[in-house]
PDB file of N, CA and C in Angstrom:
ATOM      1  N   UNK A   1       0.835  -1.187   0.000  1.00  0.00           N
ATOM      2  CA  UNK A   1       0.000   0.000   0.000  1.00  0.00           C
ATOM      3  C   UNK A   1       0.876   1.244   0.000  1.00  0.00           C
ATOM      4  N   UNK A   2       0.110   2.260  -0.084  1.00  0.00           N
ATOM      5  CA  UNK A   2       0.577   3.716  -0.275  1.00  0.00           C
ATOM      6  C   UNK A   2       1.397   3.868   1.151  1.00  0.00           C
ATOM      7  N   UNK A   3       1.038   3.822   1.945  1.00  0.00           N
ATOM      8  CA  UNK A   3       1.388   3.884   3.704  1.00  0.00           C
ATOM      9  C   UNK A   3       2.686   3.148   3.705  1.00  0.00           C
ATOM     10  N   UNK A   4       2.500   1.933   3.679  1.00  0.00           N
ATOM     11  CA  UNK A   4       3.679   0.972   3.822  1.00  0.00           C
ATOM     12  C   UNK A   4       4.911   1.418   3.281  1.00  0.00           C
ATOM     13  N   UNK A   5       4.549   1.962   1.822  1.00  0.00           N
ATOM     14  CA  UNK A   5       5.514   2.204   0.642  1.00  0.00           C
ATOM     15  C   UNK A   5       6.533   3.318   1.408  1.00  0.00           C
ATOM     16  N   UNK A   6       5.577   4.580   2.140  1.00  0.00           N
ATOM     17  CA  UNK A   6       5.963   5.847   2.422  1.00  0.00           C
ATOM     18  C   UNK A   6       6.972   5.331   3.474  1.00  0.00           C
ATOM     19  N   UNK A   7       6.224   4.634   4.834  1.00  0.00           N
ATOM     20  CA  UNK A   7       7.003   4.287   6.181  1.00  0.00           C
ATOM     21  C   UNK A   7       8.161   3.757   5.836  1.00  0.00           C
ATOM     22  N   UNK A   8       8.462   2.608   4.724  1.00  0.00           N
ATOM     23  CA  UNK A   8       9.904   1.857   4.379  1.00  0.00           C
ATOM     24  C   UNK A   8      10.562   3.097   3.721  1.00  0.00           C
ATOM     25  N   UNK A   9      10.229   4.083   2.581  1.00  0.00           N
ATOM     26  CA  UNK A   9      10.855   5.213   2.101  1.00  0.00           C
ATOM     27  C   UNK A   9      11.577   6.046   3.271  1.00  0.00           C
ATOM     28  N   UNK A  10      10.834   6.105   4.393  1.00  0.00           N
ATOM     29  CA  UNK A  10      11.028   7.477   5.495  1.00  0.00           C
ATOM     30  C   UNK A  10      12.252   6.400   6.352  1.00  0.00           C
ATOM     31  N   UNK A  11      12.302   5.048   6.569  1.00  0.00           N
ATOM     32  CA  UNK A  11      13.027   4.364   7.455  1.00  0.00           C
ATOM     33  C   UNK A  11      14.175   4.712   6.208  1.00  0.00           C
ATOM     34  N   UNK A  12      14.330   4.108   5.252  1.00  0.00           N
ATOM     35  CA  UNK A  12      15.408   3.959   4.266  1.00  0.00           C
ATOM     36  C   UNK A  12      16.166   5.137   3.932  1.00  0.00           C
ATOM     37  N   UNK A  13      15.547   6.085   3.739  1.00  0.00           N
ATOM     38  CA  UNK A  13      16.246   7.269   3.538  1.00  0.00           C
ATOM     39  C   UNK A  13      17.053   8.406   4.709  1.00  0.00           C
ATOM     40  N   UNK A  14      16.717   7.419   6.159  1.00  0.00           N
ATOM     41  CA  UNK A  14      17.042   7.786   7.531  1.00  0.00           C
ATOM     42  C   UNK A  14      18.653   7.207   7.497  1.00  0.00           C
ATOM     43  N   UNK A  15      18.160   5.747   6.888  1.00  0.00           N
ATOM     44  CA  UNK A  15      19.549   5.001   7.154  1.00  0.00           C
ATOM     45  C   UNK A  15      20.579   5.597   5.927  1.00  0.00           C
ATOM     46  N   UNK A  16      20.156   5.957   4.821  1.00  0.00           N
ATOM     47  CA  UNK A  16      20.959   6.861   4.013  1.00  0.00           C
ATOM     48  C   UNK A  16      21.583   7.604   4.344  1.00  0.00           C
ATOM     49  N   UNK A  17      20.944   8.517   4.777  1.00  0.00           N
ATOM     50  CA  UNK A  17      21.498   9.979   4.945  1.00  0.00           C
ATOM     51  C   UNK A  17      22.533   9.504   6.472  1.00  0.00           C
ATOM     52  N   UNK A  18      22.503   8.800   7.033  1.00  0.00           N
ATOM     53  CA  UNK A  18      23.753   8.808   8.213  1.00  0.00           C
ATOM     54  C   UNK A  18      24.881   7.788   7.451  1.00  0.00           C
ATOM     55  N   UNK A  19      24.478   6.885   6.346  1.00  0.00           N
ATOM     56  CA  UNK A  19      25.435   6.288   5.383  1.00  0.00           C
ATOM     57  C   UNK A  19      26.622   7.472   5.135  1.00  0.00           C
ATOM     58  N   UNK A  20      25.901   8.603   4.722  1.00  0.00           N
ATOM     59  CA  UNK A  20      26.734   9.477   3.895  1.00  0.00           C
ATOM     60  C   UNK A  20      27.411  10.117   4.359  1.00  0.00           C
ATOM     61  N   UNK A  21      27.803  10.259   5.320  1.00  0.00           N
ATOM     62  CA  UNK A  21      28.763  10.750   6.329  1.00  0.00           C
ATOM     63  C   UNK A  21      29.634   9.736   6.195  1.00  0.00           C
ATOM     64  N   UNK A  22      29.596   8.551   6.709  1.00  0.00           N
ATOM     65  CA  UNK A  22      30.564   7.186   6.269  1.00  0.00           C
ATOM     66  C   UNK A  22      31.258   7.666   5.034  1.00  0.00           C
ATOM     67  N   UNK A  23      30.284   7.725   3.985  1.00  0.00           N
ATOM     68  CA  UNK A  23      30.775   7.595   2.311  1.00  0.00           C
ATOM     69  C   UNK A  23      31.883   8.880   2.239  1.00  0.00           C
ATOM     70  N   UNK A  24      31.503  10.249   2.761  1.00  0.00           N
ATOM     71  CA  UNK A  24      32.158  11.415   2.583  1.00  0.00           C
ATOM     72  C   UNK A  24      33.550  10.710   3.314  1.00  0.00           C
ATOM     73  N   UNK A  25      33.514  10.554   4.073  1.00  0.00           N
ATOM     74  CA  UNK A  25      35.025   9.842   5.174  1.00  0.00           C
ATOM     75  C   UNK A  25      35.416   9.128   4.239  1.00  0.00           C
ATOM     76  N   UNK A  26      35.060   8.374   3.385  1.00  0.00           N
ATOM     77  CA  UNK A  26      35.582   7.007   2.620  1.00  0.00           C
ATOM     78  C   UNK A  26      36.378   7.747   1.116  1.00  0.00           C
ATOM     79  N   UNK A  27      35.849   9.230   0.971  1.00  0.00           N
ATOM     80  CA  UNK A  27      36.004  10.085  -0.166  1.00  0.00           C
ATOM     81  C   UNK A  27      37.212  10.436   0.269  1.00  0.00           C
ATOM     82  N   UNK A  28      37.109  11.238   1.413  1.00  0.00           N
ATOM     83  CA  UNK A  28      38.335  12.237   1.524  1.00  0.00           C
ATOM     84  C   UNK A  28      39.821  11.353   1.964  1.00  0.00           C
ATOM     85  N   UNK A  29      39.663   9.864   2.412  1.00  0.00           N
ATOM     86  CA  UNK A  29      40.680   8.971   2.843  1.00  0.00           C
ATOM     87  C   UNK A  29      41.049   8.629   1.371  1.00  0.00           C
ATOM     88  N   UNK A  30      39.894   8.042   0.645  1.00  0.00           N
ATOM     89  CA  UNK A  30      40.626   7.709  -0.984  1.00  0.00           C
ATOM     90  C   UNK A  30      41.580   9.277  -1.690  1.00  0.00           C
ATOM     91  N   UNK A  31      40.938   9.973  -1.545  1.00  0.00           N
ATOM     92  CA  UNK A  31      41.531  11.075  -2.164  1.00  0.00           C
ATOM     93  C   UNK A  31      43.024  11.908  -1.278  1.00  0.00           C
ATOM     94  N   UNK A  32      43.206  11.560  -0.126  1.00  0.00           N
ATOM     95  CA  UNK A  32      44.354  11.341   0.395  1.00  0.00           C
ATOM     96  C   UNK A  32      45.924  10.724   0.064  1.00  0.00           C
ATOM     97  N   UNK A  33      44.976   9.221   0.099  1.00  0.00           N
ATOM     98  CA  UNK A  33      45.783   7.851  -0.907  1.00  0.00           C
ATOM     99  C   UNK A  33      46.437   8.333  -2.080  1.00  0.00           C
ATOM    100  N   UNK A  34      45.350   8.694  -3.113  1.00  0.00           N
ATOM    101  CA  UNK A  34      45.828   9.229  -4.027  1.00  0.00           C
ATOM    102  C   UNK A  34      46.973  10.458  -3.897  1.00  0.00           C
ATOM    103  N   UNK A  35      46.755  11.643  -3.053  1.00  0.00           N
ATOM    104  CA  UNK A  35      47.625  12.575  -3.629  1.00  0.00           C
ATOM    105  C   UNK A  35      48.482  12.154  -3.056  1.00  0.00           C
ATOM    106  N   UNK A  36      49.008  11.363  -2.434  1.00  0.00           N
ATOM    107  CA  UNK A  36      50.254  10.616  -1.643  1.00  0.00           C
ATOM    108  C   UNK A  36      50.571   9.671  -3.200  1.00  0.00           C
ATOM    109  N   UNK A  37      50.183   9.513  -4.060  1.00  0.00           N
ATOM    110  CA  UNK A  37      51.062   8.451  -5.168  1.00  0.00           C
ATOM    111  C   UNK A  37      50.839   7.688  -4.881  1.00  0.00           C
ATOM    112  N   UNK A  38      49.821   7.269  -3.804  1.00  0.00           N
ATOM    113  CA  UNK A  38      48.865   5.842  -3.971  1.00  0.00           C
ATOM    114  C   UNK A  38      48.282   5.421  -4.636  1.00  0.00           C
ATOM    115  N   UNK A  39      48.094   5.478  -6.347  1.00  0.00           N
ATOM    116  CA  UNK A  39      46.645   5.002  -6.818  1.00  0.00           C
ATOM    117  C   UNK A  39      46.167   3.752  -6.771  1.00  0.00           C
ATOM    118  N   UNK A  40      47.624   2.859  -7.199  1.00  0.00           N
ATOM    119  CA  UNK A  40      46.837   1.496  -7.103  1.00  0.00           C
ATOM    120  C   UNK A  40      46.717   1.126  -5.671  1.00  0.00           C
ATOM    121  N   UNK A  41      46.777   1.476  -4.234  1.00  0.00           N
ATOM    122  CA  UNK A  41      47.072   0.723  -3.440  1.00  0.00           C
ATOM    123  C   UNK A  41      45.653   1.352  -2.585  1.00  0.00           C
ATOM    124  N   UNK A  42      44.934   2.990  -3.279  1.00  0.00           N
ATOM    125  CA  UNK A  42      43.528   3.025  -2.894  1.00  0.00           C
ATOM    126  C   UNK A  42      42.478   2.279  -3.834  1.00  0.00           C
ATOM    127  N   UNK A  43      42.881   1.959  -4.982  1.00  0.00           N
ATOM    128  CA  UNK A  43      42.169   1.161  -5.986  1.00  0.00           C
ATOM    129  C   UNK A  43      41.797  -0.165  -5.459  1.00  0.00           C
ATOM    130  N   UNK A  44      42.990  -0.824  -4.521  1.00  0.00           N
ATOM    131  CA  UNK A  44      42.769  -2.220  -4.225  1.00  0.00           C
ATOM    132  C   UNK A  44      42.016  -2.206  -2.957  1.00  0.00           C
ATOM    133  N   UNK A  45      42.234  -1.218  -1.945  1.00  0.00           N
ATOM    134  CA  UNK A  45      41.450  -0.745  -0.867  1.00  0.00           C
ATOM    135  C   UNK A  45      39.922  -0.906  -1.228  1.00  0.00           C
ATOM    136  N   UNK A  46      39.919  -0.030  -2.067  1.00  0.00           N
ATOM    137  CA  UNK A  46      38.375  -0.178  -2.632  1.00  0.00           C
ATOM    138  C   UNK A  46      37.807  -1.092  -3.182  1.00  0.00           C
ATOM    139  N   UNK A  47      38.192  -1.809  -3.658  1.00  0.00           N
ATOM    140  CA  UNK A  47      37.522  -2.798  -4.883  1.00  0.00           C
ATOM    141  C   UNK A  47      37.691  -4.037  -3.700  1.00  0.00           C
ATOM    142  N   UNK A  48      38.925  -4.384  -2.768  1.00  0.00           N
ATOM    143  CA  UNK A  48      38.381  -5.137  -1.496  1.00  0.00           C
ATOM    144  C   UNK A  48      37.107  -4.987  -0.933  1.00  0.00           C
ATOM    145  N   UNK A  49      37.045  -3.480  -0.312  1.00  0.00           N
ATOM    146  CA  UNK A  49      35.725  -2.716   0.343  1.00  0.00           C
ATOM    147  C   UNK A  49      34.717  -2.963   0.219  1.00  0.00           C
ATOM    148  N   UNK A  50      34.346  -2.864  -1.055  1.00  0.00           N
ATOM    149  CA  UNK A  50      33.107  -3.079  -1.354  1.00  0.00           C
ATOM    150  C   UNK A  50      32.944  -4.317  -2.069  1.00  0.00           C
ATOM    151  N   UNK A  51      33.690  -4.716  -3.137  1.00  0.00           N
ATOM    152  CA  UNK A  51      33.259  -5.769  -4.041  1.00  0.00           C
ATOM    153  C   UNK A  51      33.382  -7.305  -2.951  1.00  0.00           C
ATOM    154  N   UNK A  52      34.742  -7.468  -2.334  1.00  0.00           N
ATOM    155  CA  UNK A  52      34.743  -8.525  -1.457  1.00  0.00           C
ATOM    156  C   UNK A  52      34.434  -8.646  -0.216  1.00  0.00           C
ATOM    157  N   UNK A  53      34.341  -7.578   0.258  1.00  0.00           N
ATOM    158  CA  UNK A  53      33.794  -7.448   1.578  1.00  0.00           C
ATOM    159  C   UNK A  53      32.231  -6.852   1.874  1.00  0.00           C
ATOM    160  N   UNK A  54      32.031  -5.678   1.247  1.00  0.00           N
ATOM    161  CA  UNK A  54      30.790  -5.168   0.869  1.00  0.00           C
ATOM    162  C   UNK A  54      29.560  -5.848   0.523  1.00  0.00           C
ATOM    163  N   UNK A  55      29.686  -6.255  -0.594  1.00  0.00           N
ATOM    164  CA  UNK A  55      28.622  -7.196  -1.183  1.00  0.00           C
ATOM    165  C   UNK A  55      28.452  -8.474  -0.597  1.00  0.00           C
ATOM    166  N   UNK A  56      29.290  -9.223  -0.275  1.00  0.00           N
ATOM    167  CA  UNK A  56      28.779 -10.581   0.598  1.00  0.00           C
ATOM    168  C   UNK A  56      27.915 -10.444   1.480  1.00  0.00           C
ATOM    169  N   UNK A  57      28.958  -9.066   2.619  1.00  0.00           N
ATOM    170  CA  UNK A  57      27.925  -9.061   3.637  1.00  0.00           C
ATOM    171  C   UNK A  57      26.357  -8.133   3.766  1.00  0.00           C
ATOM    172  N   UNK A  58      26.316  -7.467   2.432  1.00  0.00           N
ATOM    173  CA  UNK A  58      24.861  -6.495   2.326  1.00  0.00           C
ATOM    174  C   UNK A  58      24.053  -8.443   1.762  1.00  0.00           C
ATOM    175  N   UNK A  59      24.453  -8.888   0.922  1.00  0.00           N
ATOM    176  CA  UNK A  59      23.413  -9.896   0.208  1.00  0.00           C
ATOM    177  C   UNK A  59      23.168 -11.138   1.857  1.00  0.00           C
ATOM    178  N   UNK A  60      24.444 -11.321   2.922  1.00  0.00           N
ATOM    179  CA  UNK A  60      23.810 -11.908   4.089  1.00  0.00           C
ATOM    180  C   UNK A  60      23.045 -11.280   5.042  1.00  0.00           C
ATOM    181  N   UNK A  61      23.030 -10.007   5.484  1.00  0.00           N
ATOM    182  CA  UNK A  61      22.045  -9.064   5.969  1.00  0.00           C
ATOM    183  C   UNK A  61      20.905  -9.472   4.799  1.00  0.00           C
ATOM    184  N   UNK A  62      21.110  -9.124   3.872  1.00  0.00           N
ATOM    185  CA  UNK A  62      19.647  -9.213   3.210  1.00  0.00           C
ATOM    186  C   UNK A  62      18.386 -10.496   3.295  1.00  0.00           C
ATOM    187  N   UNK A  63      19.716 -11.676   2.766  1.00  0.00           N
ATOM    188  CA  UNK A  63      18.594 -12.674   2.639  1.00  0.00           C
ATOM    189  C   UNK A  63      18.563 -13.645   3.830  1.00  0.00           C
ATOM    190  N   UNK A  64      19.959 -13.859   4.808  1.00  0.00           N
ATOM    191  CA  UNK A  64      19.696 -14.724   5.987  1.00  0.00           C
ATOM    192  C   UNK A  64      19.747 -13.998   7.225  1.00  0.00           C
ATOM    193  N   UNK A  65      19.779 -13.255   7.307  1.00  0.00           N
ATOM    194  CA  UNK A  65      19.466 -12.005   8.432  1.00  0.00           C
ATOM    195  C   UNK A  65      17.877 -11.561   8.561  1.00  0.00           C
ATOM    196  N   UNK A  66      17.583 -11.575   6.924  1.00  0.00           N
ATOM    197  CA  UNK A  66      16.026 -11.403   6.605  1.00  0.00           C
ATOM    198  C   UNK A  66      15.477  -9.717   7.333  1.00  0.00           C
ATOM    199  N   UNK A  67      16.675  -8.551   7.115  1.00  0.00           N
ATOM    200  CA  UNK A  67      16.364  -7.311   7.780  1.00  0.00           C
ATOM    201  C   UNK A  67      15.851  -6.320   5.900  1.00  0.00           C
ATOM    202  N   UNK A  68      15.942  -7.351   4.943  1.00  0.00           N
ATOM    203  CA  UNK A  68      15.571  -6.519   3.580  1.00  0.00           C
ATOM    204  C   UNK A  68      16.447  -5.842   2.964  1.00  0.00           C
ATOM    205  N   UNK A  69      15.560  -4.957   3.302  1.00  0.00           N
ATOM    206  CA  UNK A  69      16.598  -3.601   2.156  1.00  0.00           C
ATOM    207  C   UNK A  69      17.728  -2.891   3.287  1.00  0.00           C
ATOM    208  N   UNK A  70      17.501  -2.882   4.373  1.00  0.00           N
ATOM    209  CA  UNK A  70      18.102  -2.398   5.945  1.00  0.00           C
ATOM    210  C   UNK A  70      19.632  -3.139   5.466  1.00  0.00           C
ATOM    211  N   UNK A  71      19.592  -3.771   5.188  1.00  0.00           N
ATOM    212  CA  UNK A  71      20.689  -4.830   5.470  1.00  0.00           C
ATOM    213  C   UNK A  71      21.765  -4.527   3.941  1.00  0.00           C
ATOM    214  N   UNK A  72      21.055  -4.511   3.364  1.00  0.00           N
ATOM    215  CA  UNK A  72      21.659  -3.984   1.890  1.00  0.00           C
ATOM    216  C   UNK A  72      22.458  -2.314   2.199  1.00  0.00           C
ATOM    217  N   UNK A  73      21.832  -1.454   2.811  1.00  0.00           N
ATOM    218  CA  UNK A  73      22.262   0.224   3.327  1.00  0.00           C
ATOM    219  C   UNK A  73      23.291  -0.073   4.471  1.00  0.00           C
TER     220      UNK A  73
END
């Protein structure tokens, strides 16, 4: 329903917006890396981060945790 739709929108976009504070921190540390002549060694940082570490654990929050979309943010 219309209600339901709104209440998961208003929870989800709560857990966003305190995400992005994380993400800004995660910006200004990569962009650090870099002007230090780090590129590949924030490249591998990252692509660990999220691709091997990131994604496993948003898809086990999601489906055996069973918290949804919460778990994915």
């Amino acid at each position: 329903t219309k209600a339901d739709a709104l209440t998961l929108a208003r929870r989800t976009l709560l857990l966003i917006g305190f995400m992005q504070l994380w993400d800004g921190y995660n910006i200004i540390n990569t962009g650090i890396v870099k002007a230090c002549g780090k590129q590949k060694r924030s490249a591998m940082i990252s692509f660990l981060g999220f691709y091997v570490f990131g994604i496993p654990v948003a898809a086990f929050l999601m489906f055996f945790v069973r918290i949804d979309i919460y778990g994915f943010w």
